[in-house]
Protein backbone atom coordinates (compact mmCIF):
# COMPACT_ATOMS: atom_id res chain seq x y z
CA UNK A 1 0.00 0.00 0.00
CA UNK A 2 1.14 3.39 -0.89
CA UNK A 3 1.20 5.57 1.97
CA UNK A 4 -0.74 8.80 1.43
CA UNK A 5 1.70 12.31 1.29
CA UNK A 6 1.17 14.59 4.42
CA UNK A 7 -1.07 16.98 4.47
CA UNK A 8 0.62 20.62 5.41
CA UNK A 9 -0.64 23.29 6.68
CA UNK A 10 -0.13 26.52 4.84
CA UNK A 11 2.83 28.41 5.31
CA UNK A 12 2.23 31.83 7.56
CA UNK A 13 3.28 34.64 5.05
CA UNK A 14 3.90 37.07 7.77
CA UNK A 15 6.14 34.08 9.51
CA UNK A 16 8.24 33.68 6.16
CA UNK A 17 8.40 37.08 5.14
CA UNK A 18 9.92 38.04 8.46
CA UNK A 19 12.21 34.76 7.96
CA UNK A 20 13.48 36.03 4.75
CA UNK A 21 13.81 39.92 5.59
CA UNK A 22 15.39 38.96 9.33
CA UNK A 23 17.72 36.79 8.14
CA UNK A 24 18.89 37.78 4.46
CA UNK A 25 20.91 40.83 6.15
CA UNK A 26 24.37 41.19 7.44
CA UNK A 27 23.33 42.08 10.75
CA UNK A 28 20.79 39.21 11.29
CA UNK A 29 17.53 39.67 12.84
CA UNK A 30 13.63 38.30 14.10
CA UNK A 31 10.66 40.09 15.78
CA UNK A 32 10.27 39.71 19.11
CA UNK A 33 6.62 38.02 18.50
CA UNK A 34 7.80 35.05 17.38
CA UNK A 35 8.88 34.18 20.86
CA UNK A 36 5.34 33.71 21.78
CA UNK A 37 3.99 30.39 20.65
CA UNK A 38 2.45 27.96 23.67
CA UNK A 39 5.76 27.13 24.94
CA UNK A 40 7.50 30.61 24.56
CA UNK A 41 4.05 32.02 26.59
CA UNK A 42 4.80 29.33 29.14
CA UNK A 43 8.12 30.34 29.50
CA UNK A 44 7.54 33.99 29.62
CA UNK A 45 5.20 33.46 32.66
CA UNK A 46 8.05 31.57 34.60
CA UNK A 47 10.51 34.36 34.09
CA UNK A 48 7.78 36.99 35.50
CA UNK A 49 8.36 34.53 38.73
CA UNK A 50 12.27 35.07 38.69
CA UNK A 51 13.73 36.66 41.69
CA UNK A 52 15.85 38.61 38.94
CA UNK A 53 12.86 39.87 37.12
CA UNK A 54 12.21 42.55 38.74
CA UNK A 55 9.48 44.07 36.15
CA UNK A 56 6.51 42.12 36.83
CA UNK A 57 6.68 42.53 40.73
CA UNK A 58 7.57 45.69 40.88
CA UNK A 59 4.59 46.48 38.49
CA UNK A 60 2.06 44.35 40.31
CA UNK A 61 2.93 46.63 43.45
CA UNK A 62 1.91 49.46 41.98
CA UNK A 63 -1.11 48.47 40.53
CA UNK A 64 -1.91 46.65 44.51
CA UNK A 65 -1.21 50.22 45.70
CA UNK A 66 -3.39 52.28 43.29
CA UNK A 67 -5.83 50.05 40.87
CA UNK A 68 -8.83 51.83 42.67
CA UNK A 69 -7.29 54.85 41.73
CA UNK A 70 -6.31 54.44 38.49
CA UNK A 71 -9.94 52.95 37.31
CA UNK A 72 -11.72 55.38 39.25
CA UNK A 73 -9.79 58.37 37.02
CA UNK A 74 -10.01 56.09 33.48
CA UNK A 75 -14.00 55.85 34.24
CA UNK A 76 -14.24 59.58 35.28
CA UNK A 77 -18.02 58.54 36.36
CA UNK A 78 -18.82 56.63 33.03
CA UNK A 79 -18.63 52.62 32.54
CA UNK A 80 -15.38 50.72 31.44
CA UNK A 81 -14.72 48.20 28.92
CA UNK A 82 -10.96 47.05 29.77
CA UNK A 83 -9.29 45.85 26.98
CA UNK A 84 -5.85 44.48 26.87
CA UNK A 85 -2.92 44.36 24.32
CA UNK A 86 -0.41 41.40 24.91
CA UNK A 87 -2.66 40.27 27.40
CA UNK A 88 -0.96 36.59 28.02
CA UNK A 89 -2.09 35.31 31.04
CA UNK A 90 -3.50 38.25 32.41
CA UNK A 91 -2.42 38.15 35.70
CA UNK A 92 -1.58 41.39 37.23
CA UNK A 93 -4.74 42.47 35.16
CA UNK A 94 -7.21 40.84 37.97
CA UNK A 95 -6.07 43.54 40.34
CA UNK A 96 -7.37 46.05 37.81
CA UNK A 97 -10.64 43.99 36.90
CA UNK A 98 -11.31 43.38 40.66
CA UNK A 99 -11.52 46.97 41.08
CA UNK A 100 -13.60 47.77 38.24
CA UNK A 101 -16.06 45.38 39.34
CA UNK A 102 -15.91 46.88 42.87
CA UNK A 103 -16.96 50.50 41.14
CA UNK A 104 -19.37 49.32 38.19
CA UNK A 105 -20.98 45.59 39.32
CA UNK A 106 -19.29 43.74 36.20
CA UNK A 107 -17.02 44.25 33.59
CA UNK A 108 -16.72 43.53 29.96
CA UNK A 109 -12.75 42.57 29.75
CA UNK A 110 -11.26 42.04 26.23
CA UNK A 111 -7.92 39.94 25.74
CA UNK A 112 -5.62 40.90 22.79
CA UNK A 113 -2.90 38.08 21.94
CA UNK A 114 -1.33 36.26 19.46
CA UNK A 115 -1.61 33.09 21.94
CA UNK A 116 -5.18 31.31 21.75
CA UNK A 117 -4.11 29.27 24.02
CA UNK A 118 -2.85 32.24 26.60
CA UNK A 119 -6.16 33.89 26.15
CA UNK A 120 -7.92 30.29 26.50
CA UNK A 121 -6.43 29.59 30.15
CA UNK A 122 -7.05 33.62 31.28
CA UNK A 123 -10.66 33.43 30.06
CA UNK A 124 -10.81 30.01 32.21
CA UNK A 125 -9.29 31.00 35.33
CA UNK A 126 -10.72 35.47 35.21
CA UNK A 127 -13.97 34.06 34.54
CA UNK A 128 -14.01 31.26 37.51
CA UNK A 129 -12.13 33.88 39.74
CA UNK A 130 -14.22 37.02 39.19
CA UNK A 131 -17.50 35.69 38.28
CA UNK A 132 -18.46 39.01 37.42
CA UNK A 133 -15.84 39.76 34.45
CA UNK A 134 -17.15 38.52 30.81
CA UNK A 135 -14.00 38.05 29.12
CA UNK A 136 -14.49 38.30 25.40
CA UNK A 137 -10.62 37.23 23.96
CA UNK A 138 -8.95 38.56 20.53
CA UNK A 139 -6.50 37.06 18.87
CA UNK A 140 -5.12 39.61 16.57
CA UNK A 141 -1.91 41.18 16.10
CA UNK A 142 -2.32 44.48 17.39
CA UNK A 143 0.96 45.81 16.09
CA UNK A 144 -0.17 45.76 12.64
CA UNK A 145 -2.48 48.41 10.61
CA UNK A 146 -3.69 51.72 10.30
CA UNK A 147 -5.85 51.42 13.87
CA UNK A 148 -6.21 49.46 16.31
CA UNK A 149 -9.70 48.33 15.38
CA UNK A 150 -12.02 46.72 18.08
CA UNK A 151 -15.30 47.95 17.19
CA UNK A 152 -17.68 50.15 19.53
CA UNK A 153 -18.08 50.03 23.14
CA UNK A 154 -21.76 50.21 24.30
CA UNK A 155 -23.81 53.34 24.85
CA UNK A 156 -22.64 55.02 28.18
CA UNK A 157 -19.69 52.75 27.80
CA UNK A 158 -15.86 54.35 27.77
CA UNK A 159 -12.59 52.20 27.03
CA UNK A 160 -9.51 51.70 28.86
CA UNK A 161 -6.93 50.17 27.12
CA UNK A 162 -4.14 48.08 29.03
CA UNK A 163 -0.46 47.91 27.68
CA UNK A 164 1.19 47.45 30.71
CA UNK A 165 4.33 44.91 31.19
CA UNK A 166 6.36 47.12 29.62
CA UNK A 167 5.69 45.57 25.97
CA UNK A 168 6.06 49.21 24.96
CA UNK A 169 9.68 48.70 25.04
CA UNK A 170 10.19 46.52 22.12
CA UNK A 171 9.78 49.18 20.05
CA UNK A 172 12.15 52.21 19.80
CA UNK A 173 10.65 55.48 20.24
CA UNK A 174 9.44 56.41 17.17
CA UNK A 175 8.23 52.92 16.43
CA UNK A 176 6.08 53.57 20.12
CA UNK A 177 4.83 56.90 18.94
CA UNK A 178 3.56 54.65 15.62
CA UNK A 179 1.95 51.81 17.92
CA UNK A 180 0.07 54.28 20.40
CA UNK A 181 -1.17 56.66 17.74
CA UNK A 182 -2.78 53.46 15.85
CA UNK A 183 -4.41 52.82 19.40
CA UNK A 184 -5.37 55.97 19.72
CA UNK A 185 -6.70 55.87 16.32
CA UNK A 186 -9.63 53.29 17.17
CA UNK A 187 -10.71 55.15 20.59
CA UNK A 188 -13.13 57.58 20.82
CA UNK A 189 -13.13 60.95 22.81
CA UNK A 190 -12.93 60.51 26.96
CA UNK A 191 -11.40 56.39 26.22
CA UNK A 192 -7.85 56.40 28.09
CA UNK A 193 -5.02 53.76 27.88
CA UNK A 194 -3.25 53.06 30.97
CA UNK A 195 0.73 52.26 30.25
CA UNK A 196 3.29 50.36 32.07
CA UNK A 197 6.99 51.72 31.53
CA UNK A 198 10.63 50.35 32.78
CA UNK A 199 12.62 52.67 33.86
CA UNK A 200 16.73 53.40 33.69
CA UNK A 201 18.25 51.75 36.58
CA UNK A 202 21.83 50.21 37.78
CA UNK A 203 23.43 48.12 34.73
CA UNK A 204 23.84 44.67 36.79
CA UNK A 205 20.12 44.71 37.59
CA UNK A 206 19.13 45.17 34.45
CA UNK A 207 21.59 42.21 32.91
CA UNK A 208 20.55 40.30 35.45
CA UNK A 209 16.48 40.32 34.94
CA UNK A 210 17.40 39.64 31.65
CA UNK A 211 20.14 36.73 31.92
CA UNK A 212 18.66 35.14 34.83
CA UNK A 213 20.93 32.07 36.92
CA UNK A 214 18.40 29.82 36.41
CA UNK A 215 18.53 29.75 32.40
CA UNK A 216 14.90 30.41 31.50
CA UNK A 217 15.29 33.21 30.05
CA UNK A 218 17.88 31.54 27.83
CA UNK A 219 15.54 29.33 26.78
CA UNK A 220 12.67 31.54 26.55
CA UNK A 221 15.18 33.41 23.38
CA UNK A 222 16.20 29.34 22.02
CA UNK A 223 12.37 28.84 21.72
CA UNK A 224 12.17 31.10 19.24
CA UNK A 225 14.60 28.91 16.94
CA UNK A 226 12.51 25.69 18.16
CA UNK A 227 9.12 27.71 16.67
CA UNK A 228 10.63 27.86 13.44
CA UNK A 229 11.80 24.62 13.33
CA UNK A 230 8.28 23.36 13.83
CA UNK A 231 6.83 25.60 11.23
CA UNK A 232 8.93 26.68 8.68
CA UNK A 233 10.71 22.38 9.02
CA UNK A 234 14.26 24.30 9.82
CA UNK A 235 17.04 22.58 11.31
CA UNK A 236 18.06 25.27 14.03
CA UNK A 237 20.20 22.90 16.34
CA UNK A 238 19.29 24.78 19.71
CA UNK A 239 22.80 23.49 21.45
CA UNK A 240 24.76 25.21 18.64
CA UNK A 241 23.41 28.68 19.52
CA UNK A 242 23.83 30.72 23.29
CA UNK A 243 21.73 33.39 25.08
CA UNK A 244 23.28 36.59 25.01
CA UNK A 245 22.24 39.62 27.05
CA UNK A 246 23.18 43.00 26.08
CA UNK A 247 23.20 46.49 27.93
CA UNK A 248 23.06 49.07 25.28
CA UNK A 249 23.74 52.20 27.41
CA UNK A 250 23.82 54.31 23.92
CA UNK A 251 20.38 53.37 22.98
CA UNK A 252 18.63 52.68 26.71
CA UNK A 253 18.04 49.80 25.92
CA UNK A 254 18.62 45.50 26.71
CA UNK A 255 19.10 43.36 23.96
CA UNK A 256 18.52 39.07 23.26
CA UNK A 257 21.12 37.80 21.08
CA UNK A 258 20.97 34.51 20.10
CA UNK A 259 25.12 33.81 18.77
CA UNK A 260 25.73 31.36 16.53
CA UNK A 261 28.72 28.58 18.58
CA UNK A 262 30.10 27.33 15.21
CA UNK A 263 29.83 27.92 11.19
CA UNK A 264 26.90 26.69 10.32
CA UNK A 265 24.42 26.37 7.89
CA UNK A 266 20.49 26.26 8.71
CA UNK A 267 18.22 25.23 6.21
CA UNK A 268 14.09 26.00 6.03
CA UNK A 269 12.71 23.04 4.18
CA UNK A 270 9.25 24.71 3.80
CA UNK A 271 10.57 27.78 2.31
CA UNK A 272 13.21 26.76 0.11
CA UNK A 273 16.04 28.82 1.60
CA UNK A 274 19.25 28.35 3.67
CA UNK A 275 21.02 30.56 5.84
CA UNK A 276 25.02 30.37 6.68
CA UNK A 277 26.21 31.25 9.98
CA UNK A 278 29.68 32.13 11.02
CA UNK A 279 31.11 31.60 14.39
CA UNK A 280 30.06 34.53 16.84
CA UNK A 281 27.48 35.97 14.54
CA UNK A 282 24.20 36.79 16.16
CA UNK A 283 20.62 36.81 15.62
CA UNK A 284 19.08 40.18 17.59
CA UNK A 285 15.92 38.95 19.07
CA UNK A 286 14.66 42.00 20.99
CA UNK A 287 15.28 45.01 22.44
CA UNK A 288 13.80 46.50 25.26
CA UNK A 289 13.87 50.57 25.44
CA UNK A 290 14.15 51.65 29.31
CA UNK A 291 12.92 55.26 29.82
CA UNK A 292 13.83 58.22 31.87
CA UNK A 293 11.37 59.97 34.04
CA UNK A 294 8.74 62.02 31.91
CA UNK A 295 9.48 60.07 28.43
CA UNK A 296 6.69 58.04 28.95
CA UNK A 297 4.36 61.06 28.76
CA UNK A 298 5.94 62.68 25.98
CA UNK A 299 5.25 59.40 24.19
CA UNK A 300 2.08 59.61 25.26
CA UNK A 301 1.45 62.57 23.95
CA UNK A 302 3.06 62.52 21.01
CA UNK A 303 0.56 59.65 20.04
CA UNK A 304 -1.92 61.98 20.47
CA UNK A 305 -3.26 61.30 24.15
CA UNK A 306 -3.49 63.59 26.69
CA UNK A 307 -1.36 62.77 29.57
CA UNK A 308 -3.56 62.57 32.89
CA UNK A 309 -1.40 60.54 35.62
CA UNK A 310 1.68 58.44 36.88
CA UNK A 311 2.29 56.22 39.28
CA UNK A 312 5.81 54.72 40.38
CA UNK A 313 7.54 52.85 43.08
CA UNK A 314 9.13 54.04 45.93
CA UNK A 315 12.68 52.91 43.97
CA UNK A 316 11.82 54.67 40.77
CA UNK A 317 12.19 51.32 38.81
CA UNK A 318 8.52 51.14 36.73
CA UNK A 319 6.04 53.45 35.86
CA UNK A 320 2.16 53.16 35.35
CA UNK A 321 0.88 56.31 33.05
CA UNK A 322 -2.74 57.24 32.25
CA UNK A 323 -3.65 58.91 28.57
CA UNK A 324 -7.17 60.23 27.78
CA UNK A 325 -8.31 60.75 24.08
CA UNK A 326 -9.76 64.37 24.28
């Protein structure tokens, strides 16, 4: 018997356009969303657990010390819809749902990922744990066209849009200006988004949050070669590529590397193409932009939102900013 030919699914244009463009150039490259398949997700929420990573903690103590206020000045005595951008898990969000509900009764809460199944286990676990959230999950890539489109809220209804984490800092500035004005572009007047910021700080913590001891964030960046290997049938061999870290004091910003160990040569079955690799070269994975004190509103503003508030910690590590559409 003749065995019948696999059946494939179609290749992700986006995916191989980014293969081709990222890695056809002398200084080699791949967006940072590619690290976000099931397993990168996973990983990502065990590094927001690191004793290194300070982001996430330090964040979640802000938002524990001033969620009621910051919902109480987004609704300005009108009725939220909280939507989400990067939403993952969702779980510093709760403290910002749980006071919502406290002010309007329930909440409308709308997940933006690329993850269905991030968005799958936050709809499970917001909607057992705060019975009176309806989470309604996207899966779009919110990084991509003219607005940010998520239709209209309901009558009496304003929108606050989330983009804390500091996912802002992926981008450079003018690249965050772009992002934030297509958000603003799909809100209406009195909306708000609600911002999450890391801020300059000491070298060694930085490389440390981001080269942790414990090697997940290592192989948080090595996931990304695994994803391709699954989908575009590459042959990245993971234990021929390190983690690198990078403090770029020039730019304010941390950078993933992924360097290549030995020459090699990496092939993409699905795509046709093959990439050579010398010793020491690099793939640059991400960057993440750290800002100085009042940035974060000018980037605000620039986007065309009105800044309204910030909130810090004690330290001065993260920031939490509020924009209103006028």
């Amino acid at each position: 018997m003749i065995a019948s030919p696999a059946i494939l699914a179609p290749v992700d244009e986006q995916l191989a356009s980014d293969v081709h463009r990222g890695l056809s150039v002398a200084r080699k490259w791949l967006p940072s969303r590619l690290f976000y398949d099931s397993a990168g997700s996973r990983l990502f929420d065990q590094i927001t657990e690191l004793p290194e990573y300070y982001l996430t903690r330090t964040e979640r103590g802000i938002l524990t010390s001033y969620a009621p206020e910051m919902i109480a000045w987004a609704a300005d005595s009108k009725r939220l819809r909280i939507t989400e951008l990067g939403a993952g898990s969702a779980d510093k969000t709760r403290l910002l749902l749980t006071e919502a509900v406290a002010l309007q009764g329930s909440v409308v809460y709308e997940p933006v990922d690329l993850s269905p199944d991030a968005l799958a286990a936050a709809k499970q676990r917001i909607e057992r744990e705060i019975v009176a959230v309806t989470v309604a999950p996207r899966v779009m890539d919110y990084t991509n066209g003219p607005k940010l489109d998520l239709g209209p809220v309901d009558a009496g209804e304003r929108r606050l849009v989330l983009y804390i984490g500091s996912s802002i800092g992926n981008f450079d500035r003018s690249e965050a200006a772009e992002l934030l004005g297509r958000v603003r572009a799909g809100l209406g007047p009195g909306d708000a988004l609600l911002l999450g910021v890391d801020l300059v700080k000491d070298e060694a913590k930085l490389q440390a949050a981001y080269d942790d001891a414990a090697g997940v964030t290592a192989a948080f960046n090595l996931n990304m070669l695994a994803h391709l290997n699954r989908e575009l049938d590459a042959d990245f061999d993971l234990a021929a590529f390190q983690h690198r870290a990078v403090w770029n004091s020039a730019e304010s910003r941390m950078e993933m590397h992924l360097q290549a160990r030995t020459a090699q040569r990496v092939h993409f079955e699905r795509l046709g193409f093959e990439v050579d690799f010398s010793a020491g070269e690099s793939i640059h994975t991400e960057n993440s932009y750290k800002y100085l004190p009042g940035q974060a509103e000018a980037t605000l503003n620039a986007a065309g939102f009105a800044p309204i508030q910030t909130w810090a910690d004690t330290q001065g590590w993260f920031a939490v900013c509020l924009g209103r559409v006028a």
